[in-house]
Protein backbone atom coordinates (compact mmCIF):
# COMPACT_ATOMS: atom_id res chain seq x y z
CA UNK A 1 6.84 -0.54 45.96
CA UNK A 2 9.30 0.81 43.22
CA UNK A 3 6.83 -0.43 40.61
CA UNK A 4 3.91 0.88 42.13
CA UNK A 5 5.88 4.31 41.91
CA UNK A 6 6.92 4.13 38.53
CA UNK A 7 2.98 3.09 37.47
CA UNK A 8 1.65 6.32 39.30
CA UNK A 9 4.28 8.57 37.28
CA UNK A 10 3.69 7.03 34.28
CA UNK A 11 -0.41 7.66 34.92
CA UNK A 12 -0.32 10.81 36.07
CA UNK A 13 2.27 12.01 33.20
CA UNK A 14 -0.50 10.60 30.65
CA UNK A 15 -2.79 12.24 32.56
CA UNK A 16 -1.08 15.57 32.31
CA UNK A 17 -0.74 14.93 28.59
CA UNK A 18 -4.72 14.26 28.12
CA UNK A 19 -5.38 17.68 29.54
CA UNK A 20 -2.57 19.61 27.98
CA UNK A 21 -3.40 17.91 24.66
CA UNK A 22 -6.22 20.64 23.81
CA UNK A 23 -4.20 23.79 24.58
CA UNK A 24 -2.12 23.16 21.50
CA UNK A 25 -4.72 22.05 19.29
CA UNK A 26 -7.05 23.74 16.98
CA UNK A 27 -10.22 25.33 18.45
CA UNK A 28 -13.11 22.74 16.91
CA UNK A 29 -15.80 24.58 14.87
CA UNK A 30 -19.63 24.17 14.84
CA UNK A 31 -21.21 22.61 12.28
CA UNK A 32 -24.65 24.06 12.93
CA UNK A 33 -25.93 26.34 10.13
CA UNK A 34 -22.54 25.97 8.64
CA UNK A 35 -21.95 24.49 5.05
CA UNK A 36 -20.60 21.09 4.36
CA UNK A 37 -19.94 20.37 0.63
CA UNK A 38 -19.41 17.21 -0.20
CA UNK A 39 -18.10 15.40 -3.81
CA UNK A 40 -19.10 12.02 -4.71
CA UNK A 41 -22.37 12.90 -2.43
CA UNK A 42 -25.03 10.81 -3.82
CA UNK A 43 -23.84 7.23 -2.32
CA UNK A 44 -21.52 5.40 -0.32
CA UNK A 45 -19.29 7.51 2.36
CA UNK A 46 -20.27 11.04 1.06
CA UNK A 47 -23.72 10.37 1.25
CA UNK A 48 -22.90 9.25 4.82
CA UNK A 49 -21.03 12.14 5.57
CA UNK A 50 -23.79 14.64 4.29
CA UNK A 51 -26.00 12.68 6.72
CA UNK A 52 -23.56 13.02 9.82
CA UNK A 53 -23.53 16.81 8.80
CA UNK A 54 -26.63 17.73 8.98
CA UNK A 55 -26.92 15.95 11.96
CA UNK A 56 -24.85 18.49 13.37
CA UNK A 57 -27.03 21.08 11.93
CA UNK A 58 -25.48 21.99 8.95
CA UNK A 59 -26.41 22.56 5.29
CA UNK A 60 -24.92 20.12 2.65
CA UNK A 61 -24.58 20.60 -0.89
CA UNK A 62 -23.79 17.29 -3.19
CA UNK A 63 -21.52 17.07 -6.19
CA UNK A 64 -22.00 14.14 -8.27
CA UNK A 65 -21.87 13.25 -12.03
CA UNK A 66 -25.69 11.65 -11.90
CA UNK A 67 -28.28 13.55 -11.38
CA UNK A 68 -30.42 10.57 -11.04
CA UNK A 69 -28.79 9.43 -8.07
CA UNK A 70 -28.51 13.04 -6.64
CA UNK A 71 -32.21 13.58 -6.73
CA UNK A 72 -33.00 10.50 -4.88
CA UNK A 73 -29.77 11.17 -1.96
CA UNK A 74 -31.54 14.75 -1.89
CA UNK A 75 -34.97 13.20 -1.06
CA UNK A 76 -33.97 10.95 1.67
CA UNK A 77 -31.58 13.35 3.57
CA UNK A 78 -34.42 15.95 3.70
CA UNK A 79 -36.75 13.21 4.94
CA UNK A 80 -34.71 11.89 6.79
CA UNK A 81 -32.10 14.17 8.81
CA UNK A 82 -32.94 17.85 8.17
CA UNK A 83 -33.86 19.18 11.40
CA UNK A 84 -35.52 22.10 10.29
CA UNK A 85 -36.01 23.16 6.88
CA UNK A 86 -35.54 26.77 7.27
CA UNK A 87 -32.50 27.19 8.35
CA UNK A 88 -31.04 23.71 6.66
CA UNK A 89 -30.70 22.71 3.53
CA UNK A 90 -29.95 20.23 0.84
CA UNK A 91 -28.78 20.64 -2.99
CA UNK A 92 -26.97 19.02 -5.30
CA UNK A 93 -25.52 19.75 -8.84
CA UNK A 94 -24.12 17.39 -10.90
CA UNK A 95 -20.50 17.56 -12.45
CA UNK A 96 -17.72 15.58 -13.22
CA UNK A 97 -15.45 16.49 -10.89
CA UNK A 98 -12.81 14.64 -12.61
CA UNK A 99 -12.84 16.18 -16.13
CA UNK A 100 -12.01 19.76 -16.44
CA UNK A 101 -11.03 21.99 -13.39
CA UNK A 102 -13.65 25.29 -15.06
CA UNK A 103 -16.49 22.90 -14.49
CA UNK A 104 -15.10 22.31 -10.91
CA UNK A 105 -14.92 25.42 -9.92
CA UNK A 106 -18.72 27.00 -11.94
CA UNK A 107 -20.42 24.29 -9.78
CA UNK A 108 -18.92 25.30 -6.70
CA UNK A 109 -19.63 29.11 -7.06
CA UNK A 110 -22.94 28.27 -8.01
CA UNK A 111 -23.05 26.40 -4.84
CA UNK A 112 -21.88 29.17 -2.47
CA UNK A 113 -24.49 31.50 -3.97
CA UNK A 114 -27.37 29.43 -2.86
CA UNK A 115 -25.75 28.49 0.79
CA UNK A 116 -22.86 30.85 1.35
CA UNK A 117 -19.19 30.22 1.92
CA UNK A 118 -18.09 26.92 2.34
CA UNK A 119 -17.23 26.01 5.96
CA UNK A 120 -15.76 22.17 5.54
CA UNK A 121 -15.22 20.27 2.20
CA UNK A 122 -15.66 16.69 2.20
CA UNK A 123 -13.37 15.01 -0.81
CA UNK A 124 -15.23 11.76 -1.13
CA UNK A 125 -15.68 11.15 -5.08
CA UNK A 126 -13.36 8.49 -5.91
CA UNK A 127 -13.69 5.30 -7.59
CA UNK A 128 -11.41 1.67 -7.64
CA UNK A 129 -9.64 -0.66 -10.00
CA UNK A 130 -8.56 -4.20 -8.67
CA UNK A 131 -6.18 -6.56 -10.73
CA UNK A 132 -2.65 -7.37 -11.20
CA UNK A 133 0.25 -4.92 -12.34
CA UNK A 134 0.66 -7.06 -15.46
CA UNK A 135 -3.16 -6.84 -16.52
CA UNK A 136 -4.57 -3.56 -15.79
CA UNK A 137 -4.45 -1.73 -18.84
CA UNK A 138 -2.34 1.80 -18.80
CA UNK A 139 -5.38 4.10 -19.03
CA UNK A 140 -6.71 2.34 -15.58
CA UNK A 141 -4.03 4.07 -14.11
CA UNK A 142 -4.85 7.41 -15.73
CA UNK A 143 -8.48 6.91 -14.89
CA UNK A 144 -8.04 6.43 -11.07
CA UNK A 145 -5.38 9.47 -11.21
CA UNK A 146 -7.85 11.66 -12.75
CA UNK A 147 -11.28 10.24 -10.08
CA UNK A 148 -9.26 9.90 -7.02
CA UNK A 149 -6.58 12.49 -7.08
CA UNK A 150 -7.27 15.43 -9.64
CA UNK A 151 -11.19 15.54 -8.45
CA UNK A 152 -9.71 16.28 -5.14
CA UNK A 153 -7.47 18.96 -6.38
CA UNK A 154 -9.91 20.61 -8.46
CA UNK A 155 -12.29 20.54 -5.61
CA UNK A 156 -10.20 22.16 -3.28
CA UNK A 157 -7.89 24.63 -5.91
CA UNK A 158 -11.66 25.67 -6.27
CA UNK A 159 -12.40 26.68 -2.28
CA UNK A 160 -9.16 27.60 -0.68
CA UNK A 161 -8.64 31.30 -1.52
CA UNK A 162 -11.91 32.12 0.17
CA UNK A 163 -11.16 29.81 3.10
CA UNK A 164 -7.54 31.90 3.54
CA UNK A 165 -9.53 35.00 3.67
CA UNK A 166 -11.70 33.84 6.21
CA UNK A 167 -9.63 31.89 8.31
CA UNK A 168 -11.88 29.35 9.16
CA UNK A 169 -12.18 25.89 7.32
CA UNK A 170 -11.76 22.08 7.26
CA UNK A 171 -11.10 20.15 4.47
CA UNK A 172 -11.08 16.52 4.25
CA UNK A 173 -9.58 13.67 1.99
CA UNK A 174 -11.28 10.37 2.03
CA UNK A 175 -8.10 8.48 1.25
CA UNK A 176 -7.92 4.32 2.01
CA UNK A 177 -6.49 1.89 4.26
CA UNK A 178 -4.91 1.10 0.58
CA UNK A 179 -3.05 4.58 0.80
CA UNK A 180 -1.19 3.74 3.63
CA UNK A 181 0.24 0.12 2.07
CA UNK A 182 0.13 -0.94 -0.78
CA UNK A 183 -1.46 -4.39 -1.85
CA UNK A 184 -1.66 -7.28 -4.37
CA UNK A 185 -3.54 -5.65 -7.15
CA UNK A 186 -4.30 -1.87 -6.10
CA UNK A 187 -1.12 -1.23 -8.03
CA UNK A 188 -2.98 1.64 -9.74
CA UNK A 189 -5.84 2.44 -7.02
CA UNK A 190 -2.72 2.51 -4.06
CA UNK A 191 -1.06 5.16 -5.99
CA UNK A 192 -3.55 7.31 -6.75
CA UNK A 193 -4.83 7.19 -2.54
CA UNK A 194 -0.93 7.80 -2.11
CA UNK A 195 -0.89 10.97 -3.78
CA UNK A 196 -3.44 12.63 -1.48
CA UNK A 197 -0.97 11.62 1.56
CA UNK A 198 1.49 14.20 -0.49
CA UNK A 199 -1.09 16.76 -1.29
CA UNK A 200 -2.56 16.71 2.44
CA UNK A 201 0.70 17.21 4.29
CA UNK A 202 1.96 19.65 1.95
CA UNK A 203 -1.42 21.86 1.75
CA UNK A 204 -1.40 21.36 5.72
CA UNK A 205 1.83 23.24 6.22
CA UNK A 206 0.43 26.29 4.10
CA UNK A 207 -2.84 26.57 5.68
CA UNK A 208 -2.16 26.08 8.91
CA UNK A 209 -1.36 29.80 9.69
CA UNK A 210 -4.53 30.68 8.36
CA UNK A 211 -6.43 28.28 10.57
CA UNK A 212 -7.53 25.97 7.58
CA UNK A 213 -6.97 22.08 9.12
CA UNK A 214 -7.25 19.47 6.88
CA UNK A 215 -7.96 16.03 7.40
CA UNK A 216 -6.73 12.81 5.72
CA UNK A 217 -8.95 9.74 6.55
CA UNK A 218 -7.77 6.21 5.81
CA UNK A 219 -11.58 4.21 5.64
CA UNK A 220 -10.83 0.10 5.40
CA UNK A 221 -13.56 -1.76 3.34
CA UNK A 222 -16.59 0.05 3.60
CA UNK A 223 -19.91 -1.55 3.01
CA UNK A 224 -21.43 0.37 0.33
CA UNK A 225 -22.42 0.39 -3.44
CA UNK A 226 -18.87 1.21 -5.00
CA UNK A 227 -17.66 -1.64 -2.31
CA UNK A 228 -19.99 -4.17 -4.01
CA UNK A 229 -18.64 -3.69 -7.69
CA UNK A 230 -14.83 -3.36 -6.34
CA UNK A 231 -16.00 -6.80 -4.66
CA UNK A 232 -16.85 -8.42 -8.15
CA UNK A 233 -13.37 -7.65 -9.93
CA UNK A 234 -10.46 -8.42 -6.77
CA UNK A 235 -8.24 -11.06 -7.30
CA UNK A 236 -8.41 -13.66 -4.67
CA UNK A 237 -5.28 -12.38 -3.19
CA UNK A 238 -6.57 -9.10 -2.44
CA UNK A 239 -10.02 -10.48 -0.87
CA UNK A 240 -8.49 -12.36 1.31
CA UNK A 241 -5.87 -9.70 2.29
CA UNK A 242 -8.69 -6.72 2.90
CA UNK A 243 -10.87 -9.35 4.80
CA UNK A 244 -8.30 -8.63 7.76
CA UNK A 245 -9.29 -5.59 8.50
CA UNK A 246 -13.40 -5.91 8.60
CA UNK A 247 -16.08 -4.38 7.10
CA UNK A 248 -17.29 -1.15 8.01
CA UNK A 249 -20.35 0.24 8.07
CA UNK A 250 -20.57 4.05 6.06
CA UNK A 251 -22.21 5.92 8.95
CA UNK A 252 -19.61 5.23 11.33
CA UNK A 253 -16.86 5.96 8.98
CA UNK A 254 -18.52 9.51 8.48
CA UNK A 255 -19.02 9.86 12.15
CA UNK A 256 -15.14 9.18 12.71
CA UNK A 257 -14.22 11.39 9.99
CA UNK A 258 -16.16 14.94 11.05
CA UNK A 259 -15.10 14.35 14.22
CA UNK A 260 -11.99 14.00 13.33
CA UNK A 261 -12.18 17.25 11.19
CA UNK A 262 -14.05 19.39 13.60
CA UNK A 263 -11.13 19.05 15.64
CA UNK A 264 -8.58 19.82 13.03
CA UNK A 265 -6.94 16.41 13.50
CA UNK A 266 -4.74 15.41 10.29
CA UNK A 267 -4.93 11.70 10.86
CA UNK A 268 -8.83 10.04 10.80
CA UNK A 269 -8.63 6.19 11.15
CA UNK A 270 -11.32 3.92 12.15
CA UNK A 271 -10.85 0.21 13.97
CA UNK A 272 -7.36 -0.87 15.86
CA UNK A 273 -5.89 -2.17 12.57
CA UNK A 274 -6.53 1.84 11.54
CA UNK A 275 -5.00 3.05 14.52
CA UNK A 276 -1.77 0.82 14.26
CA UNK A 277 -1.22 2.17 10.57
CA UNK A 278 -1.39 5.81 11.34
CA UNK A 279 1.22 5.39 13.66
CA UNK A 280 3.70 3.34 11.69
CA UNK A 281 2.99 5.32 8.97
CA UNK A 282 2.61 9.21 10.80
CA UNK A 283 6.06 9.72 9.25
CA UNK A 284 6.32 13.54 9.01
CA UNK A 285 2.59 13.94 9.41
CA UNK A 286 1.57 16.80 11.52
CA UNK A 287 -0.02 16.50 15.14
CA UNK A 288 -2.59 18.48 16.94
CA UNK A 289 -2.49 17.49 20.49
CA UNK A 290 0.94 15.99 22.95
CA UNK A 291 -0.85 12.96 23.72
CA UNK A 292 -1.21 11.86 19.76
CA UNK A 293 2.78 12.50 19.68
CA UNK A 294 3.55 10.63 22.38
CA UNK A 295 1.46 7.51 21.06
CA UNK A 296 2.81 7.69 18.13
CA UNK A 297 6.97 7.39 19.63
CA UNK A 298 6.09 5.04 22.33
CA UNK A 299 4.19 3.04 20.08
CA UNK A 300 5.71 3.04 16.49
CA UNK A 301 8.59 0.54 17.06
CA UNK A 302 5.89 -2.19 18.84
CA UNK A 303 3.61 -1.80 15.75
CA UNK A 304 6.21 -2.25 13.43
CA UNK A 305 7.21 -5.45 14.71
CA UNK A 306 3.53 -6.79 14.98
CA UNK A 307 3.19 -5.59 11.29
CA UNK A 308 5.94 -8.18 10.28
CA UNK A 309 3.49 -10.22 11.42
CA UNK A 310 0.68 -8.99 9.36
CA UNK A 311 3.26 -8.95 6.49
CA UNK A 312 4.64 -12.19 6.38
CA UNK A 313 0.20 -13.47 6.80
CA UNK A 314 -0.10 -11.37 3.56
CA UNK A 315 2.68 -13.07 1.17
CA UNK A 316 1.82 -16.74 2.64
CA UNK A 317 -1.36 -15.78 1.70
CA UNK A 318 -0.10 -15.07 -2.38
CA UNK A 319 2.12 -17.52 -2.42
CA UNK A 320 -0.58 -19.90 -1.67
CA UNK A 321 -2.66 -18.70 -4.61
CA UNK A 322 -0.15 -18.66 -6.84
CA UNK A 323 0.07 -22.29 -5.74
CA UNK A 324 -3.51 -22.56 -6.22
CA UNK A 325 -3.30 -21.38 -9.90
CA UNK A 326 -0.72 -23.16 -10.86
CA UNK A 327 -2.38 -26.80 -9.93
CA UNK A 328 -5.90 -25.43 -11.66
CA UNK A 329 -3.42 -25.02 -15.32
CA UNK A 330 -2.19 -28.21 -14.61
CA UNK A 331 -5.21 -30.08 -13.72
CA UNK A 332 -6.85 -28.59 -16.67
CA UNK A 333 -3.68 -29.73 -19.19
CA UNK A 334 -4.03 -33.82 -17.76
CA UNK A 335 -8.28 -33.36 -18.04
């Protein structure tokens, strides 16, 4: 009887909470005839994302070093997801977004004079390094700094006056599963994902009063071109380590993620492994809705003890490499 008691006041509290969530939350925005600009558009998750936005009705422009590539990523979103061609529409101009901040910033007022203000900028350039601490050169570490971090700053130093004096915006940075933990040999690609955990809170608490929301997604492997290379160069450690957590296909990563940001969540994960990292590691992040607090204290402390788990998986897993190596030099030396 008692039980039965306790059950209904713990349901109907939740319940309370799912309906009280929205009050406190952003108001989502429309994506129809807004304008989505997204970096690192021409493959992969950006060219996903453009895909998901206009979708939704909105037009995209791409940023992307190759113009090859942007050409062709131009030709099949118009054929395949523009709705109607006079009120959508697709360009792209190619930059490297990592280089010099002027160049940044020209391409993106040359795109708001074609399409208008941006409404929602979608970081998504970035690029990987696998190996170990000991043999990645220094200037891989500069390298993924300068892709995966300063692209995104430049990008969004480039937009956010204009979005302040609007009030209205979303910006999102595609961050990794990889930028929540860190892992045998994304010494260099961990820390640069890290830094836009920094950047996002920080930039969250100043925009936030001019009803700017940013989001900071955390995609696991992701099937797509860069995914393929990255595949080539990880150590065996880190294969087997990622392989936990699945392979995801780009579209529903995008999906996840402008959701996400239409809402003005901070947090976009994707799969349960996702959702148990955001909440060990929500830390100081900022929350949009009671019910995401509440899931987050009830259900740090259990995930952090299943994680132990995960942990303790991921060393047996290097120390059995190590293992591995070791016999291959010493078979080799008695051959």
């Amino acid at each position: 009887m008692w039980l039965w008691a306790i059950v209904g006041v713990i349901t109907l509290f939740l319940i309370i909470l799912y309906f009280l969530s929205p009050l406190i939350g952003p108001t989502p925005i429309k994506l129809e005839n807004a304008h989505v600009l997204v970096t690192g558009g021409s493959s992969g998750i950006g060219k996903a994302t453009a895909a998901e936005s206009l979708k939704r009705g909105a037009s995209v422009t791409l940023l992307a070093r190759n113009q090859a590539k942007l050409s062709d990523a131009k030709q099949y979103l118009e054929k395949k997801f523009v709705k109607d061609p006079t009120k959508q529409k697709v360009q792209c101009i190619s930059v490297d977004l990592s280089r010099e901040y002027g160049a940044v910033e020209k391409a993106i007022r040359q795109a708001e004079e074609n399409l208008g203000p941006v409404d929602v900028l979608v970081n998504s350039a970035g690029t990987s390094g696998c190996g170990s601490f000991e043999d990645l050169p220094v200037d891989e570490f500069k390298r993924l700094m300068d892709i995966n971090y300063l692209g995104c700053v430049y990008a969004t130093k480039a937009l956010i006056k204009q979005m302040k004096q609007r009030q209205h915006g979303r910006i999102i940075f595609v961050s990794s599963q990889a930028g929540q933990l860190g892992l045998f040999g994304f010494s260099a690609y961990s820390a640069s994902k890290f830094a836009l955990r920094g950047l996002a809170e920080a930039l969250q608490m100043e925009l936030k009063p001019y009803n700017v929301y940013v989001t900071l997604a955390f995609p696991p492997d992701t099937d797509t071109p860069g995914f393929a290379t990255e595949l080539a160069t990880k150590p065996k450690e880190t294969k087997l380590i990622s392989e936990t957590a699945g392979l995801f296909q780009a579209s529903y990563v995008a999906k996840k993620m402008m959701k996400d940001s239409i809402r003005g969540k901070f947090l976009s994960y994707m799969g349960m492994d996702g959702y148990m990292l955001s909440c060990i590691t929500c830390g100081m992040a900022p929350v949009v809705s009671i019910m995401e607090a509440t899931q987050q204290v009830l259900l740090m402390s259990v995930f952090r003890a299943i994680s132990l788990f995960y942990l303790d998986s991921f060393d047996r897993i290097v120390k059995q490499c190590k293992k591995e190596r070791e016999a291959s030099v010493v078979e080799k030396k008695t051959d």
